[in-house]
C-alpha atoms as a PDB file:
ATOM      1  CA  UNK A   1     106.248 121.541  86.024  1.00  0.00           C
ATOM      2  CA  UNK A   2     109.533 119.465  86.822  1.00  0.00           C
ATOM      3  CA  UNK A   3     109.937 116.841  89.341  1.00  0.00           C
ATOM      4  CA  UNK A   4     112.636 115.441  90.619  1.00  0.00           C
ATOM      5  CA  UNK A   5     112.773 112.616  88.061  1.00  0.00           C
ATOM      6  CA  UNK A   6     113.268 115.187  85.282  1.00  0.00           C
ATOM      7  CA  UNK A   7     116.733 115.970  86.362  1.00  0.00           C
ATOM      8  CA  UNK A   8     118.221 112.273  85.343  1.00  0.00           C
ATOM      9  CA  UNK A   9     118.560 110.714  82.421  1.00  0.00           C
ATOM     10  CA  UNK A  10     116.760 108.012  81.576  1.00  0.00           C
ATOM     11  CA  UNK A  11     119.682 105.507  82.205  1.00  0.00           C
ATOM     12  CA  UNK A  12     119.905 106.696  86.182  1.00  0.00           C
ATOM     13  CA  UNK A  13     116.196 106.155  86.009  1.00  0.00           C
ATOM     14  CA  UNK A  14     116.377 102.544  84.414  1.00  0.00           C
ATOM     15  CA  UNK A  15     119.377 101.369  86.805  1.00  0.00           C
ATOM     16  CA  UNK A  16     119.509  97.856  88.244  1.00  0.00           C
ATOM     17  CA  UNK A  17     118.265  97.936  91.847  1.00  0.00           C
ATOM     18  CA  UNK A  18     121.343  97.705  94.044  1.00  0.00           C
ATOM     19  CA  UNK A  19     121.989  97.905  97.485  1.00  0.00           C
ATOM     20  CA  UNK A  20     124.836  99.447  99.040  1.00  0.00           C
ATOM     21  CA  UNK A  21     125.807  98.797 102.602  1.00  0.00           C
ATOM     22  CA  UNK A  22     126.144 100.712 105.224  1.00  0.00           C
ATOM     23  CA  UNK A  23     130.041 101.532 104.629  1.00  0.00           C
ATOM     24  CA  UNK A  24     129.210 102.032 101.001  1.00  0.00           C
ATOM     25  CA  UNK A  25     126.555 104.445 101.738  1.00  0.00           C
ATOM     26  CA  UNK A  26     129.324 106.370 104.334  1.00  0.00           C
ATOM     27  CA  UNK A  27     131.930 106.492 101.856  1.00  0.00           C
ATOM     28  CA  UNK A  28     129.057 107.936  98.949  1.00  0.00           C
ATOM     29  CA  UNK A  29     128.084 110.711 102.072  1.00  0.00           C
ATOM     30  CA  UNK A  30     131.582 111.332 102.412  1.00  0.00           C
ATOM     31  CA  UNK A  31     132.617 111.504  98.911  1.00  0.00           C
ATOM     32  CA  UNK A  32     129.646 113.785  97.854  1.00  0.00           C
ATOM     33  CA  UNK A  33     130.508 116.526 101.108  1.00  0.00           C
ATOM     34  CA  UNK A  34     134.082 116.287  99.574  1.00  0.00           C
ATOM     35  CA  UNK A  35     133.847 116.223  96.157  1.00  0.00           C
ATOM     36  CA  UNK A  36     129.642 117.973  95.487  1.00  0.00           C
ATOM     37  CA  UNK A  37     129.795 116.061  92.229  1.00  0.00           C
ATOM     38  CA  UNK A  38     127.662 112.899  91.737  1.00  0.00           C
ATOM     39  CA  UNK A  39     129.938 112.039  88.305  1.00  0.00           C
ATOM     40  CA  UNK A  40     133.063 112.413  90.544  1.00  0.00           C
ATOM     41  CA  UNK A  41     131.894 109.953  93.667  1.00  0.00           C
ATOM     42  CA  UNK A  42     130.997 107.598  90.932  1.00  0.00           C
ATOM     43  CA  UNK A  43     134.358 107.550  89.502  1.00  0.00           C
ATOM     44  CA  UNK A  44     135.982 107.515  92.888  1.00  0.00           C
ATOM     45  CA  UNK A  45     133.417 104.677  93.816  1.00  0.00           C
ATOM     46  CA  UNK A  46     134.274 102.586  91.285  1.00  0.00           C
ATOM     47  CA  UNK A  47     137.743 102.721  91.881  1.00  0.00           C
ATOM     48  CA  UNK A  48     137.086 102.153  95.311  1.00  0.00           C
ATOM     49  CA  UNK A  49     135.002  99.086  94.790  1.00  0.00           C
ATOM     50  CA  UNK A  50     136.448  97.600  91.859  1.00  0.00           C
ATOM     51  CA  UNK A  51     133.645  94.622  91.344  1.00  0.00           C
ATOM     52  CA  UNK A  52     130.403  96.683  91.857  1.00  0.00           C
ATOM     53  CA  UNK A  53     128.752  99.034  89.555  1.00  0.00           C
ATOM     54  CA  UNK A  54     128.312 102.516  91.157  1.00  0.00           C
ATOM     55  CA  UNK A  55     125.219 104.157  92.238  1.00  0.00           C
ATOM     56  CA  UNK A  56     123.322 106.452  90.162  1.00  0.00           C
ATOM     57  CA  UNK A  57     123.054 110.064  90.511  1.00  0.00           C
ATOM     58  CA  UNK A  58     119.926 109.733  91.917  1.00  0.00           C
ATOM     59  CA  UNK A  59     121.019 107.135  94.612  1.00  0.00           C
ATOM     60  CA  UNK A  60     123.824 109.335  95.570  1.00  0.00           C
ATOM     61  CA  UNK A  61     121.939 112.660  95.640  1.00  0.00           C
ATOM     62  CA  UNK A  62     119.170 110.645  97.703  1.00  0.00           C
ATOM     63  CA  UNK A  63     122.006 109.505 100.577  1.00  0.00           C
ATOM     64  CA  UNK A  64     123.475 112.454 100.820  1.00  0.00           C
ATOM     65  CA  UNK A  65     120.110 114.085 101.249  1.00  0.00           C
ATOM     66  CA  UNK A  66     119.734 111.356 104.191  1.00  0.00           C
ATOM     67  CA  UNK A  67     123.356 112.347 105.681  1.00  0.00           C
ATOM     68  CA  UNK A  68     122.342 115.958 105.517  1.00  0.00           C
ATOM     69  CA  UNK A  69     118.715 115.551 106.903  1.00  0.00           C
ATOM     70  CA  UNK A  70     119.424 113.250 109.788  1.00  0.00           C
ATOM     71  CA  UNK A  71     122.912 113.095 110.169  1.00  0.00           C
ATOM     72  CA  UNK A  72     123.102 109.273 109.352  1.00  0.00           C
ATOM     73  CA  UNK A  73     123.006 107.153 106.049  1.00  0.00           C
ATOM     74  CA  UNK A  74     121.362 104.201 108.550  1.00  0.00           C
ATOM     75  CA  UNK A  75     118.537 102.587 107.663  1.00  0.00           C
ATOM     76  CA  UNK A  76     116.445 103.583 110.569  1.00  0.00           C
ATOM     77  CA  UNK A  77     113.209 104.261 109.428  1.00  0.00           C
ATOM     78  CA  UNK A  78     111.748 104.935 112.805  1.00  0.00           C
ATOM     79  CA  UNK A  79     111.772 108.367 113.767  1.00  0.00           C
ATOM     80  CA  UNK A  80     113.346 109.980 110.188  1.00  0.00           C
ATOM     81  CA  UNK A  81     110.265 110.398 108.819  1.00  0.00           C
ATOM     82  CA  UNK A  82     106.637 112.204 109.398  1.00  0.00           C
ATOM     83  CA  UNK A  83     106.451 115.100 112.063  1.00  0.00           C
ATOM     84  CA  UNK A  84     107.826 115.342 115.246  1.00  0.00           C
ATOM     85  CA  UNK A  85     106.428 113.842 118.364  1.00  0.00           C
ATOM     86  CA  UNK A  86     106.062 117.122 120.633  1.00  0.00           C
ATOM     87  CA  UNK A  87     102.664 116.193 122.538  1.00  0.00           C
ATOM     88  CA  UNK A  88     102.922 112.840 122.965  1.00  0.00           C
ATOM     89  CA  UNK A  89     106.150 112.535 125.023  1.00  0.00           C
ATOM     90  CA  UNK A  90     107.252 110.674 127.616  1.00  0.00           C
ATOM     91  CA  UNK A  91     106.879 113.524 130.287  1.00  0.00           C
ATOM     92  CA  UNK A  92     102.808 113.780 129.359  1.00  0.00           C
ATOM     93  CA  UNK A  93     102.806 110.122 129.282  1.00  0.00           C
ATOM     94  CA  UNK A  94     103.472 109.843 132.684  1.00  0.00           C
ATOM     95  CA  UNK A  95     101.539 112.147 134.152  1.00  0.00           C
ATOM     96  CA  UNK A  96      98.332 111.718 132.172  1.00  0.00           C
ATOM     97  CA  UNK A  97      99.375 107.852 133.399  1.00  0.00           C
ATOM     98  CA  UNK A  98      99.244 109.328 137.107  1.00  0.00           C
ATOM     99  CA  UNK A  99      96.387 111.599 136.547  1.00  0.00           C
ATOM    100  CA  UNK A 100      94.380 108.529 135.510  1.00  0.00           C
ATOM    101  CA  UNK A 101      95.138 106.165 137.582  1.00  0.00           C
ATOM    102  CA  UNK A 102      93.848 108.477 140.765  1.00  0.00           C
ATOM    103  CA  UNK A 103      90.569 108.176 139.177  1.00  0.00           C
ATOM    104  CA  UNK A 104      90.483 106.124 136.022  1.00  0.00           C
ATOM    105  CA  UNK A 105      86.987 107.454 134.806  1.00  0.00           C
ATOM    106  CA  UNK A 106      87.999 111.378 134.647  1.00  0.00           C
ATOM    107  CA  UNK A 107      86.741 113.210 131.488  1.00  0.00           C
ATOM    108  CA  UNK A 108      89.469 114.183 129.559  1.00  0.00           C
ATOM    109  CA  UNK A 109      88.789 117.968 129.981  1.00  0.00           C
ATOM    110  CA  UNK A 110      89.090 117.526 133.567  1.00  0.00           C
ATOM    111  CA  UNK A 111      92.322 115.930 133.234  1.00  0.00           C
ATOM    112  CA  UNK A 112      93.625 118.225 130.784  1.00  0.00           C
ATOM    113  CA  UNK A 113      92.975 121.418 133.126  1.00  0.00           C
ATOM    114  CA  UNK A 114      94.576 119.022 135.911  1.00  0.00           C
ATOM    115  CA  UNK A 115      98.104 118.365 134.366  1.00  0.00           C
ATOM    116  CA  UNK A 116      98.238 121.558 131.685  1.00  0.00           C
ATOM    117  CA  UNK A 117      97.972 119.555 128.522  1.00  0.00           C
ATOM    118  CA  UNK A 118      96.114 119.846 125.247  1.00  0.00           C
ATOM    119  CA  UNK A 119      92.734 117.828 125.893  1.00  0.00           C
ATOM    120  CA  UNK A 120      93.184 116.953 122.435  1.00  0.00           C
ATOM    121  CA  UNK A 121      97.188 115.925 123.605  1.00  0.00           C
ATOM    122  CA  UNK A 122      94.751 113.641 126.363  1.00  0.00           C
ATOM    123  CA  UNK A 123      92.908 112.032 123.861  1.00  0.00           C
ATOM    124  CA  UNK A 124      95.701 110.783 121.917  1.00  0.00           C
ATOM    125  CA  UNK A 125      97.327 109.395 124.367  1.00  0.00           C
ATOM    126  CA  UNK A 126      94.664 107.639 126.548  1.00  0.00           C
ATOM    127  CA  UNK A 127      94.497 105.015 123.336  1.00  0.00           C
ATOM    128  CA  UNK A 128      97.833 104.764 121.801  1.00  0.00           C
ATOM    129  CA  UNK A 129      99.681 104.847 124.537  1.00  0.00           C
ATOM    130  CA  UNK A 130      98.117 103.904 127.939  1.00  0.00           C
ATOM    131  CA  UNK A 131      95.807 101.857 126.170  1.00  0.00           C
ATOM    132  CA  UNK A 132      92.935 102.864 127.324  1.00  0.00           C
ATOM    133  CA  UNK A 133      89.411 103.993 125.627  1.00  0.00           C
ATOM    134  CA  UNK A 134      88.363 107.417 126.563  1.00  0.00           C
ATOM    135  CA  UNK A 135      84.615 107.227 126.360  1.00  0.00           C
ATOM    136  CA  UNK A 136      82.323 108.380 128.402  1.00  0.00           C
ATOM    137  CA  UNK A 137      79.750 105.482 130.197  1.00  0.00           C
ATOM    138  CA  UNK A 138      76.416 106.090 129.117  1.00  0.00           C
ATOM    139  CA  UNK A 139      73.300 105.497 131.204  1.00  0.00           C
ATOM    140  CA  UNK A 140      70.958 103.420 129.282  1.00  0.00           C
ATOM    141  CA  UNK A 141      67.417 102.729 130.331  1.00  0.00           C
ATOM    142  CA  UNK A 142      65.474  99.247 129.540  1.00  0.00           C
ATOM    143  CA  UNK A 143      63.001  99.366 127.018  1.00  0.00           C
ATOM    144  CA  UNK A 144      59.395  99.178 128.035  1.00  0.00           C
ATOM    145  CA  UNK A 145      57.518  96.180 126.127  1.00  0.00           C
ATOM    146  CA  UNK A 146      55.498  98.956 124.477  1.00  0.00           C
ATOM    147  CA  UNK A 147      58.930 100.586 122.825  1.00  0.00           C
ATOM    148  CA  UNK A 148      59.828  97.277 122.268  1.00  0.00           C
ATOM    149  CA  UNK A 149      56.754  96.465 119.826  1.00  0.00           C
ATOM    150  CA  UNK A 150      57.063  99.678 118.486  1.00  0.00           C
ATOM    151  CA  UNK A 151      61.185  99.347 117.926  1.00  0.00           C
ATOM    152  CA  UNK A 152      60.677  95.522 115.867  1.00  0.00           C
ATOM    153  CA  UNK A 153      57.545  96.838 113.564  1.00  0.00           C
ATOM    154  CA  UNK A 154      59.521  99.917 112.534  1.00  0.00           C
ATOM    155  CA  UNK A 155      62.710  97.521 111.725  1.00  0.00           C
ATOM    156  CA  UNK A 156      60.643  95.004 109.504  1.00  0.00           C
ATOM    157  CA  UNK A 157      59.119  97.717 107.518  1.00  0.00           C
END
C-alpha cells in the first residue's frame, strides 16, 4: 500500500526545514491554482524570491491542500482541524447556562427534556464549558462502630 510519502523523491523528503511566510505561502496557493504544477511554482518561486530555496513538492501540495480545505494558507490552528462543533454551540451554551442557573442541582435528563438538547450534548457542556461537575449528591449514612470494626479487620487482612 502507498502513502503519501511514496509519491516524492527522496530529495523532497530530505529537504531543509524552511518556513515560508504568510505572503510566500499566498503566492505558492496562487501559483499552484494557476499553474497545477508543483515543478512550475517552484521555478516561478525562485524567480520570484531570488535568495531563498523553493519549497518542495510536498510543501506546496500540502498549502495548497490548506488553501483548498479552509480557504486560507494562515496558520490558525484553532478550528481547521478535528470535527465540527455542532452540539456544543453558543446557542446551547446559553440556555443550558439559564436552565441551570434556575435550579443548579437539576439532573441532566431533566434539563435535557427542558431545553431540547442531547443529554449527552448536557453533559459535555456542564464541565467544559460552564464549568460545572454534573454529579449527582449522594446520601451517605455514618458508619455504626460495629461496621467500623468490621471495615479496618477486612482492610489489614
Amino acid at each position: 500500500m502507498l502513502t503519501l510519502m511514496d509519491y516524492f523523491s527522496p530529495a523532497d523528503r530530505c529537504m531543509p526545514w524552511v518556513t515560508l511566510t504568510l505572503g510566500q505561502r499566498r503566492v505558492v496557493a496562487s501559483l499552484m491554482e494557476v499553474c497545477g504544477l508543483p515543478t512550475v511554482v517552484r521555478q516561478k518561486f525562485a524567480e520570484r524570491f531570488a535568495g531563498q530555496d523553493p519549497p518542495s513538492r510536498l510543501t506546496i501540495y500540502r498549502v495548497y491542500a490548506k488553501f483548498v480545505k479552509t480557504g486560507s494558507v494562515a496558520d490558525n490552528y484553532r478550528g481547521n482541524e478535528g470535527w465540527p462543533r455542532t452540539g456544543r454551540s453558543d446557542l446551547n451554551i446559553a440556555v443550558v447556562q439559564q436552565a441551570t442557573s434556575q435550579s443548579p442541582s437539576k439532573l441532566t435528563t431533566r434539563c435535557s427534556l427542558e431545553t431540547g438538547i442531547l443529554q449527552k450534548t448536557v453533559w459535555r457542556i456542564l464541565p467544559q464549558d460552564l464549568r460545572m461537575r454534573p454529579y449527582h449528591i449522594q446520601v451517605v449514612q455514618a458508619l455504626t462502630a460495629v461496621q467500623n470494626v468490621f471495615t479496618w479487620n477486612a482492610a489489614r487482612c
